[in-house]
C-alpha atoms as a PDB file:
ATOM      1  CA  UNK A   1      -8.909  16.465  40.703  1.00  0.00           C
ATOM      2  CA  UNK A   2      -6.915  18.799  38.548  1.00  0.00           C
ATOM      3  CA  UNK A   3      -7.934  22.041  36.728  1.00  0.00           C
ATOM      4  CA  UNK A   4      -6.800  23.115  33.535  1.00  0.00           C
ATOM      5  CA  UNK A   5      -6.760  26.274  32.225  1.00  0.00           C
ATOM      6  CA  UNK A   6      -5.538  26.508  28.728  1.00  0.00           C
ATOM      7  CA  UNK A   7      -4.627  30.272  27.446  1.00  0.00           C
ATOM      8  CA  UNK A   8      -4.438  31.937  23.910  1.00  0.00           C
ATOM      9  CA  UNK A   9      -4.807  35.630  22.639  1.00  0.00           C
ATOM     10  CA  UNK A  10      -8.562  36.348  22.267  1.00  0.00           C
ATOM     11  CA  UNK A  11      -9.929  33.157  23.545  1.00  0.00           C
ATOM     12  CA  UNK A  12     -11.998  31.743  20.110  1.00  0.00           C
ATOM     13  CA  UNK A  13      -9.251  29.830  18.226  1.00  0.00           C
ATOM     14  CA  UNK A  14      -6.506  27.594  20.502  1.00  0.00           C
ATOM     15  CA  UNK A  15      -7.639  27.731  23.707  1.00  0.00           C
ATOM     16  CA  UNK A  16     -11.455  26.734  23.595  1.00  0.00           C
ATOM     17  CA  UNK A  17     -10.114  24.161  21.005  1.00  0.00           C
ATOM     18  CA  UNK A  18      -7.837  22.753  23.378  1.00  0.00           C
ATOM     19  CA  UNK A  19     -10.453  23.013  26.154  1.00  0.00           C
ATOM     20  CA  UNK A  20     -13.185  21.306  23.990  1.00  0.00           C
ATOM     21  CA  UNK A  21     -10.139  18.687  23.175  1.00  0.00           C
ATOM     22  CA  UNK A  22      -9.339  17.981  26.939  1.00  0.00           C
ATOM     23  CA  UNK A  23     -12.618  17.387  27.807  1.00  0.00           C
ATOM     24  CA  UNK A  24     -13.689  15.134  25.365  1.00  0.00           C
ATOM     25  CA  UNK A  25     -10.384  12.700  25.884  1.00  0.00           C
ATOM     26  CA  UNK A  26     -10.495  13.256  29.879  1.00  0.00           C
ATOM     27  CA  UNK A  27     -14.346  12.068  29.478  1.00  0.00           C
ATOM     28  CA  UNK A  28     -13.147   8.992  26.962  1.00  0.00           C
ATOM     29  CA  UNK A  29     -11.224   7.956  29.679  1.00  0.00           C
ATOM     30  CA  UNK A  30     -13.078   8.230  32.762  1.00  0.00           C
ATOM     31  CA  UNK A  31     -10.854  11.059  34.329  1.00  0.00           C
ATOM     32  CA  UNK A  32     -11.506  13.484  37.056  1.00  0.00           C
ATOM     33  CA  UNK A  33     -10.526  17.148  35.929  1.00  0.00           C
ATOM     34  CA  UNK A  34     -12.137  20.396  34.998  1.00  0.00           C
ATOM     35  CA  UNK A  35     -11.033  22.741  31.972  1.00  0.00           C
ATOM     36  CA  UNK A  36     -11.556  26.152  31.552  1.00  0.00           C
ATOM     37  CA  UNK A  37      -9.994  28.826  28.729  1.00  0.00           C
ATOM     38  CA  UNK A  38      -9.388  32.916  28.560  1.00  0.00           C
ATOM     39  CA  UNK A  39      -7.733  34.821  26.400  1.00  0.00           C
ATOM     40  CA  UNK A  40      -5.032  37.430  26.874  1.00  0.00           C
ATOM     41  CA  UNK A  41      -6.756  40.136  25.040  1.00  0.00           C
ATOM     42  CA  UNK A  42     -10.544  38.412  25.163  1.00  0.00           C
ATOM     43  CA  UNK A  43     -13.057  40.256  24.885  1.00  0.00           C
ATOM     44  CA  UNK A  44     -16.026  39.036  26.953  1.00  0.00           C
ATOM     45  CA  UNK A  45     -18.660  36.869  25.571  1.00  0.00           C
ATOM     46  CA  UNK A  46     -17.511  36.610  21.903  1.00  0.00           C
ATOM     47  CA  UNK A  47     -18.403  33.272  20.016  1.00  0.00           C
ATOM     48  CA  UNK A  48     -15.275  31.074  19.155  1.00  0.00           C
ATOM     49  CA  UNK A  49     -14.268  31.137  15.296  1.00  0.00           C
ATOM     50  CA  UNK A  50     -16.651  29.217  13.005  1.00  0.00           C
ATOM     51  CA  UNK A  51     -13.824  27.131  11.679  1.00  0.00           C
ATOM     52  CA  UNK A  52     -12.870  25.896  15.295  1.00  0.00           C
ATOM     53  CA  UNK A  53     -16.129  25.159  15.710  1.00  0.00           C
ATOM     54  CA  UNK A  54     -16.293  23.244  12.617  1.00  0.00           C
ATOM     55  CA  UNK A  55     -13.277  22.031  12.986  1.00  0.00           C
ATOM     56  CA  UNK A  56     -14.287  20.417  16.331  1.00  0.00           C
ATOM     57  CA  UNK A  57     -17.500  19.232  14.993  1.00  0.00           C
ATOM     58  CA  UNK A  58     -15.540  17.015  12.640  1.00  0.00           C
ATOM     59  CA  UNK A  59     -14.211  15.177  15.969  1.00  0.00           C
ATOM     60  CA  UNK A  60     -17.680  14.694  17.011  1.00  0.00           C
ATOM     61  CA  UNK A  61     -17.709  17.608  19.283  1.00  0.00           C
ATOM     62  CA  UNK A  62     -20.177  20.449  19.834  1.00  0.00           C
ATOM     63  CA  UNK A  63     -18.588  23.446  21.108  1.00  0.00           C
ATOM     64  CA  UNK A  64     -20.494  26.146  19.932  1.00  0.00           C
ATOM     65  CA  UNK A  65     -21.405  27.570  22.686  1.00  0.00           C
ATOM     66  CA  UNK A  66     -18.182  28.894  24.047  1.00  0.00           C
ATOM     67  CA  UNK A  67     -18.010  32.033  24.878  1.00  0.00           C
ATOM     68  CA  UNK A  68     -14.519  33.978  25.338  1.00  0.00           C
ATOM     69  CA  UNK A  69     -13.297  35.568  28.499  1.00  0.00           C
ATOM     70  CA  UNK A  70     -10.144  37.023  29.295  1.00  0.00           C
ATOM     71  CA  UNK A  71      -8.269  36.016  31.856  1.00  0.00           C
ATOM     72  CA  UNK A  72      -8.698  36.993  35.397  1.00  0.00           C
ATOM     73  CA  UNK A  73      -6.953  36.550  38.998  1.00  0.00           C
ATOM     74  CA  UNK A  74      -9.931  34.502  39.809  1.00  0.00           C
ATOM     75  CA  UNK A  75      -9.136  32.143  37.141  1.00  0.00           C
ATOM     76  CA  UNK A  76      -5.679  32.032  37.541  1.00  0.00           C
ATOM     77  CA  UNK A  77      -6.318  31.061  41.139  1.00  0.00           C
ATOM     78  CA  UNK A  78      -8.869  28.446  40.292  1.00  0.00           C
ATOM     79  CA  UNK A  79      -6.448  26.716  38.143  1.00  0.00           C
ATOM     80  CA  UNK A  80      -3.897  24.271  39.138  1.00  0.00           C
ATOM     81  CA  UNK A  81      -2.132  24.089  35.490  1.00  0.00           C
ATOM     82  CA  UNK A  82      -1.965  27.027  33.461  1.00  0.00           C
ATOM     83  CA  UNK A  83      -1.051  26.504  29.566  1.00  0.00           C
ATOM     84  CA  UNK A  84      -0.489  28.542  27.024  1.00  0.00           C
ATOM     85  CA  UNK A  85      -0.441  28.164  23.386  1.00  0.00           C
ATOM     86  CA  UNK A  86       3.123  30.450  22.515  1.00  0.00           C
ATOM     87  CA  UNK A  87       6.157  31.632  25.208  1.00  0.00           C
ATOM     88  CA  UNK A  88       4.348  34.955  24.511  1.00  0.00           C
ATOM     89  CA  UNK A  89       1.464  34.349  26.100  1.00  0.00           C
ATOM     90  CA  UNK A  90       3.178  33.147  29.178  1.00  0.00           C
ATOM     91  CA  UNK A  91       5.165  35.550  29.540  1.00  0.00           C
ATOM     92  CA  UNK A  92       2.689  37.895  29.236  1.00  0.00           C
ATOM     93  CA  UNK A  93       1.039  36.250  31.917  1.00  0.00           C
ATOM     94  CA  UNK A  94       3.481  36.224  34.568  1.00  0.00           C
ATOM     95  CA  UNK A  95       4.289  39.642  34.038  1.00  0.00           C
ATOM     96  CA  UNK A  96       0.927  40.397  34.115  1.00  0.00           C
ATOM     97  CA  UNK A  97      -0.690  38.108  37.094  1.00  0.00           C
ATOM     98  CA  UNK A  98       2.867  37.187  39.171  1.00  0.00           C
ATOM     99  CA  UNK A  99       0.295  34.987  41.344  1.00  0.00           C
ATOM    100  CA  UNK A 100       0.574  32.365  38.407  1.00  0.00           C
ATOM    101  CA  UNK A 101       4.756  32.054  37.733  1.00  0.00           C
ATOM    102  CA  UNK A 102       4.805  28.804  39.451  1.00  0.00           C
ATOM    103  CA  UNK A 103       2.153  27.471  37.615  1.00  0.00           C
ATOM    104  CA  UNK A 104       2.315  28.703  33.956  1.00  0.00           C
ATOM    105  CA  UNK A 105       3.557  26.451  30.979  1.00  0.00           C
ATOM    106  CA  UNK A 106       3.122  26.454  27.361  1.00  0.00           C
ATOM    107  CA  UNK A 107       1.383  22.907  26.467  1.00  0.00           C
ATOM    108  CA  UNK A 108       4.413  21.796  24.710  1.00  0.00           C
ATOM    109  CA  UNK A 109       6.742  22.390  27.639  1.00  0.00           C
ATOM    110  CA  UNK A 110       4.948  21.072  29.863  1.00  0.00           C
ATOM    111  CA  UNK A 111       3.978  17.924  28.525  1.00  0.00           C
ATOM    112  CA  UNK A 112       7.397  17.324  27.797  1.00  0.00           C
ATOM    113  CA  UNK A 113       8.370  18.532  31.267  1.00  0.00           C
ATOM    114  CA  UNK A 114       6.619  15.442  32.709  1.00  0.00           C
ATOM    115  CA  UNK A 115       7.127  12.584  30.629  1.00  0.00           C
ATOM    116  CA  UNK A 116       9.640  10.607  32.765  1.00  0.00           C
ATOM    117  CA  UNK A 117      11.308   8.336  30.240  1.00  0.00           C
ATOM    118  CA  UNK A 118      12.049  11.085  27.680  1.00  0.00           C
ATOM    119  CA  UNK A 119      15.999  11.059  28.891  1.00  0.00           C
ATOM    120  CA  UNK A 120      15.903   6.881  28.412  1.00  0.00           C
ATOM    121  CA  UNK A 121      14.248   7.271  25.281  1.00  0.00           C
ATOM    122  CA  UNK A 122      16.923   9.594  23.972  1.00  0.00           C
ATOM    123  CA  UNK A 123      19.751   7.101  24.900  1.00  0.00           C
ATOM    124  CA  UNK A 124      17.219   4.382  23.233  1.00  0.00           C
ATOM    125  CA  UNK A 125      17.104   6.224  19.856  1.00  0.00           C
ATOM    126  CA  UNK A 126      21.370   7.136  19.866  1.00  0.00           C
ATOM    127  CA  UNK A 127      21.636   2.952  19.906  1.00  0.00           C
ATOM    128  CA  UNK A 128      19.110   2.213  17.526  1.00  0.00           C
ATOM    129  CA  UNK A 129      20.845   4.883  14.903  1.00  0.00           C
ATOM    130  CA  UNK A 130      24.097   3.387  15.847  1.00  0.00           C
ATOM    131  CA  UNK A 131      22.501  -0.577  15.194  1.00  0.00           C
ATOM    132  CA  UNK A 132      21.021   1.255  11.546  1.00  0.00           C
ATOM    133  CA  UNK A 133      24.435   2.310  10.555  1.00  0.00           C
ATOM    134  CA  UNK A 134      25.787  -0.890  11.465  1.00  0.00           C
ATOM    135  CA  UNK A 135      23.712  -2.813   9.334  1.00  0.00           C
ATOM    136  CA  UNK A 136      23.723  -0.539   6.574  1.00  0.00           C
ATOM    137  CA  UNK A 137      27.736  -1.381   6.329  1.00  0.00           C
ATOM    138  CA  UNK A 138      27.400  -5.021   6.858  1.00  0.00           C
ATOM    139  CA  UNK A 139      24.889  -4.911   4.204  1.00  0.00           C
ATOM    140  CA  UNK A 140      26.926  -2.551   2.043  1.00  0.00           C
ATOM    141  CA  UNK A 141      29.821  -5.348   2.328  1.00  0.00           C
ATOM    142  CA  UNK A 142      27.412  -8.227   1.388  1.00  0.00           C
ATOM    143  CA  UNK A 143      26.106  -6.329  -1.865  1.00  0.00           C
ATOM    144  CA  UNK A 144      30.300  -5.802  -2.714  1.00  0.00           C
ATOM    145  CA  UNK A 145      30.653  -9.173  -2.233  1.00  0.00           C
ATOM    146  CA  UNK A 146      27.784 -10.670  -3.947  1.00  0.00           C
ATOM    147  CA  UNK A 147      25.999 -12.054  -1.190  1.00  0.00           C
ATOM    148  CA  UNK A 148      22.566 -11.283  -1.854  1.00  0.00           C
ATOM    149  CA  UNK A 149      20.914 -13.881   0.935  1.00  0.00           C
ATOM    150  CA  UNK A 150      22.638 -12.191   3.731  1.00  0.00           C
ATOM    151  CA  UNK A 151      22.033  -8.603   2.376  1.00  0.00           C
ATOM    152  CA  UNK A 152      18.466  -9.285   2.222  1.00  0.00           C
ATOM    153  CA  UNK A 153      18.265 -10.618   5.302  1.00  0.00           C
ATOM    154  CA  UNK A 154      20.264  -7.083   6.293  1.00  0.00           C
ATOM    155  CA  UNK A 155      17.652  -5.646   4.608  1.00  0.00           C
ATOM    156  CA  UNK A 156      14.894  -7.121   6.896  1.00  0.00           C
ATOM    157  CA  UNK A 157      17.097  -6.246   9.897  1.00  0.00           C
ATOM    158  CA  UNK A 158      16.790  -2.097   9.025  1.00  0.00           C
ATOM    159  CA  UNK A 159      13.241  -2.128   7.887  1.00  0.00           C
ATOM    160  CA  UNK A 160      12.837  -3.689  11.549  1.00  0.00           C
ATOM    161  CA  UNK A 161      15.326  -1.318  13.110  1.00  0.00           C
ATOM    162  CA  UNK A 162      13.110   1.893  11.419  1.00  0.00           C
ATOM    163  CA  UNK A 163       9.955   1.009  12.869  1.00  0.00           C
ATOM    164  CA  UNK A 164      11.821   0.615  16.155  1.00  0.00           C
ATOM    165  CA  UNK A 165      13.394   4.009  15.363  1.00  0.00           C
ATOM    166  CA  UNK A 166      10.381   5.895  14.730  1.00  0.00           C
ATOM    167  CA  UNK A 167       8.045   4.740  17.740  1.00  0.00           C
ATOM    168  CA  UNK A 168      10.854   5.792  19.993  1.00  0.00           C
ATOM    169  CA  UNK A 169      11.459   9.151  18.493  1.00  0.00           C
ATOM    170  CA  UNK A 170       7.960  10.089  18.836  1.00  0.00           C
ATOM    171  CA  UNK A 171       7.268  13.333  20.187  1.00  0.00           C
ATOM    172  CA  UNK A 172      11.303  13.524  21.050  1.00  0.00           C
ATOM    173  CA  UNK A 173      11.647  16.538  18.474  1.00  0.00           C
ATOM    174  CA  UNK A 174       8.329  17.559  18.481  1.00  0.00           C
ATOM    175  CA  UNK A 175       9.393  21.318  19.582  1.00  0.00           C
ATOM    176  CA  UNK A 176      11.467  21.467  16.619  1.00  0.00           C
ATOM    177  CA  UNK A 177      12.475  24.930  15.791  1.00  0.00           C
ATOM    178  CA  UNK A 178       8.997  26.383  17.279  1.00  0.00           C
ATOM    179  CA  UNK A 179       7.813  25.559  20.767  1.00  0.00           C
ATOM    180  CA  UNK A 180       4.465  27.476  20.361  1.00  0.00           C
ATOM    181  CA  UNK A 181       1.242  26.247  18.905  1.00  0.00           C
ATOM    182  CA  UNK A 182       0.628  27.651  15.458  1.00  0.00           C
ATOM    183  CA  UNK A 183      -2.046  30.646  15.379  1.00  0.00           C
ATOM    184  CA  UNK A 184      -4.360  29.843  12.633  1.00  0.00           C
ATOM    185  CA  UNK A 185      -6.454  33.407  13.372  1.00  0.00           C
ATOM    186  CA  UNK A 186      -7.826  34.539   9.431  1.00  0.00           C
ATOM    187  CA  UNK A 187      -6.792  31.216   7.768  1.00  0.00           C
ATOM    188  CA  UNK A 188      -9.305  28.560   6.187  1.00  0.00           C
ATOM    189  CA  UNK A 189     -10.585  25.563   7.939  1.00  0.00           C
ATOM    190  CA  UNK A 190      -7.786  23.478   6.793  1.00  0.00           C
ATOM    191  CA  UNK A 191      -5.677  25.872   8.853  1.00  0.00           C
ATOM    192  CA  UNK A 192      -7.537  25.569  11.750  1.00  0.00           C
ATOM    193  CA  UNK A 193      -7.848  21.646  10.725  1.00  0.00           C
ATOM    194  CA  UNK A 194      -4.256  21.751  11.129  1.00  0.00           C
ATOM    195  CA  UNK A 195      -3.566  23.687  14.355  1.00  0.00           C
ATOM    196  CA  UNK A 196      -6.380  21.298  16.167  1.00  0.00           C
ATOM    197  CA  UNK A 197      -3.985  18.200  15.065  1.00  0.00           C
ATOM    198  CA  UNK A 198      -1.138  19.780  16.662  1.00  0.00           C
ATOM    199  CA  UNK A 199      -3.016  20.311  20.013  1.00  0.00           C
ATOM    200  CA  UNK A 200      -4.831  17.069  19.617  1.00  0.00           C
ATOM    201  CA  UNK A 201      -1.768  15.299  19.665  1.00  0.00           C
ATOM    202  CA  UNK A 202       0.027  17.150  22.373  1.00  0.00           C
ATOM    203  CA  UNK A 203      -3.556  17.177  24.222  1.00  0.00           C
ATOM    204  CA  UNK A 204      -3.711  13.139  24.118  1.00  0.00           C
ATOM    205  CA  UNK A 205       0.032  13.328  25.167  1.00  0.00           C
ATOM    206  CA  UNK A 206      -1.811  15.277  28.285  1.00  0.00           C
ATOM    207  CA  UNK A 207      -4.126  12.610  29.384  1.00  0.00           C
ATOM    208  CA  UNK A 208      -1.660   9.794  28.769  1.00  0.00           C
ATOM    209  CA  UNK A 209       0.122  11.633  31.566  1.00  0.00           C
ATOM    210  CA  UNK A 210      -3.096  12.677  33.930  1.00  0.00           C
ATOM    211  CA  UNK A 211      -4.153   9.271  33.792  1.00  0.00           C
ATOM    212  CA  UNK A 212      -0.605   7.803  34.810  1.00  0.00           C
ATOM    213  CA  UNK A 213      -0.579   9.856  37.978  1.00  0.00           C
ATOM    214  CA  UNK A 214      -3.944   8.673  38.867  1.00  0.00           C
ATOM    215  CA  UNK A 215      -3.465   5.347  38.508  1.00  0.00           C
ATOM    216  CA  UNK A 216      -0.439   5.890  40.863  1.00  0.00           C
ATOM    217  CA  UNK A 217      -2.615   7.773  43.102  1.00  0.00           C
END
């Protein structure tokens, strides 16, 4: 069994969200792990924001009674994975608690950390872009030279090539220019909407990996 424990500033936005998020898809699945979540600067007890709860109720999950707590050696040592939602928060922690340097990520890194056929993927996506400019000569050269048959057919060939293109690039740039999970903290419920998505998706990405080693176990 493995124990998460997912981290965020005051413990009633990210965290719980990802916590209510894990154990919902863990469940879905039939896994064997345990979730908890704190916050950096939690205050004890406090009811997470009525938009993540909302927010969560909209994915058919009732987490409203969460109840924030910061975070604690205890905890720390309970968990086997720590993740944060930013690089701050880690940070923070380590400094903080040195007890959990060896076993604090952000959720981004991670995941990303662990999924063994990122590197193959990479060289997978470099010869697919290569194929797509390829074709997109070949069927530049056809449409010079009147040859509309072979560049439709060209045509076919890169609408094939983009699909291929995009379901191996998945998730390959998904750091982008911020590794941290956005803080939605005094937005609207389309804000929070939004922030959930983003640790949906790297929560599924997660369990995907969770249930691979378990299989393998």
């Amino acid at each position: 069994m493995k124990r998460f424990l997912f981290i965020c500033t005051g413990n009633t936005c990210r965290s719980p969200m990802a916590e209510a998020l894990l154990r919902k898809r863990a469940a879905e699945r039939g896994l064997s792990l345990e979730v908890k979540s704190a916050g950096v600067s939690a205050l004890p007890g406090g009811a997470a924001s009525f938009p993540a709860v909302e927010v969560l109720k909209e994915k058919g999950i009732d987490h409203s009674d969460h109840r924030s707590q910061p975070v604690t050696a205890e905890l720390l040592d309970w968990a086997d994975v720590v993740l944060t939602m930013t690089r701050s928060h880690r940070q923070w922690l380590i400094h903080s608690h040195p007890i959990a340097v060896d076993k604090a990520y952000t959720l981004k890194e991670w995941i990303l950390e662990r999924e063994a056929d990122r590197e193959q993927r990479w060289r997978k996506r470099d010869q697919l872009l290569v194929e797509v400019e390829t074709r997109r000569a070949m069927k530049a050269r056809a449409q010079a030279d009147g040859d509309k048959e072979k560049a439709a057919a060209l045509d076919g060939e890169l609408r094939e090539l983009a699909q291929q293109l995009e379901e191996v690039s998945e998730g390959l740039d998904s750091l982008g220019d911020n590794p941290d999970v956005a803080d939605p903290f005094g937005g609207d419920t389309d804000r929070y909407r939004k922030t959930a998505e983003e640790i949906e998706a790297w929560v599924n990405r997660l369990v995907d990996w969770v249930q691979s080693q378990q299989r393998e176990g």
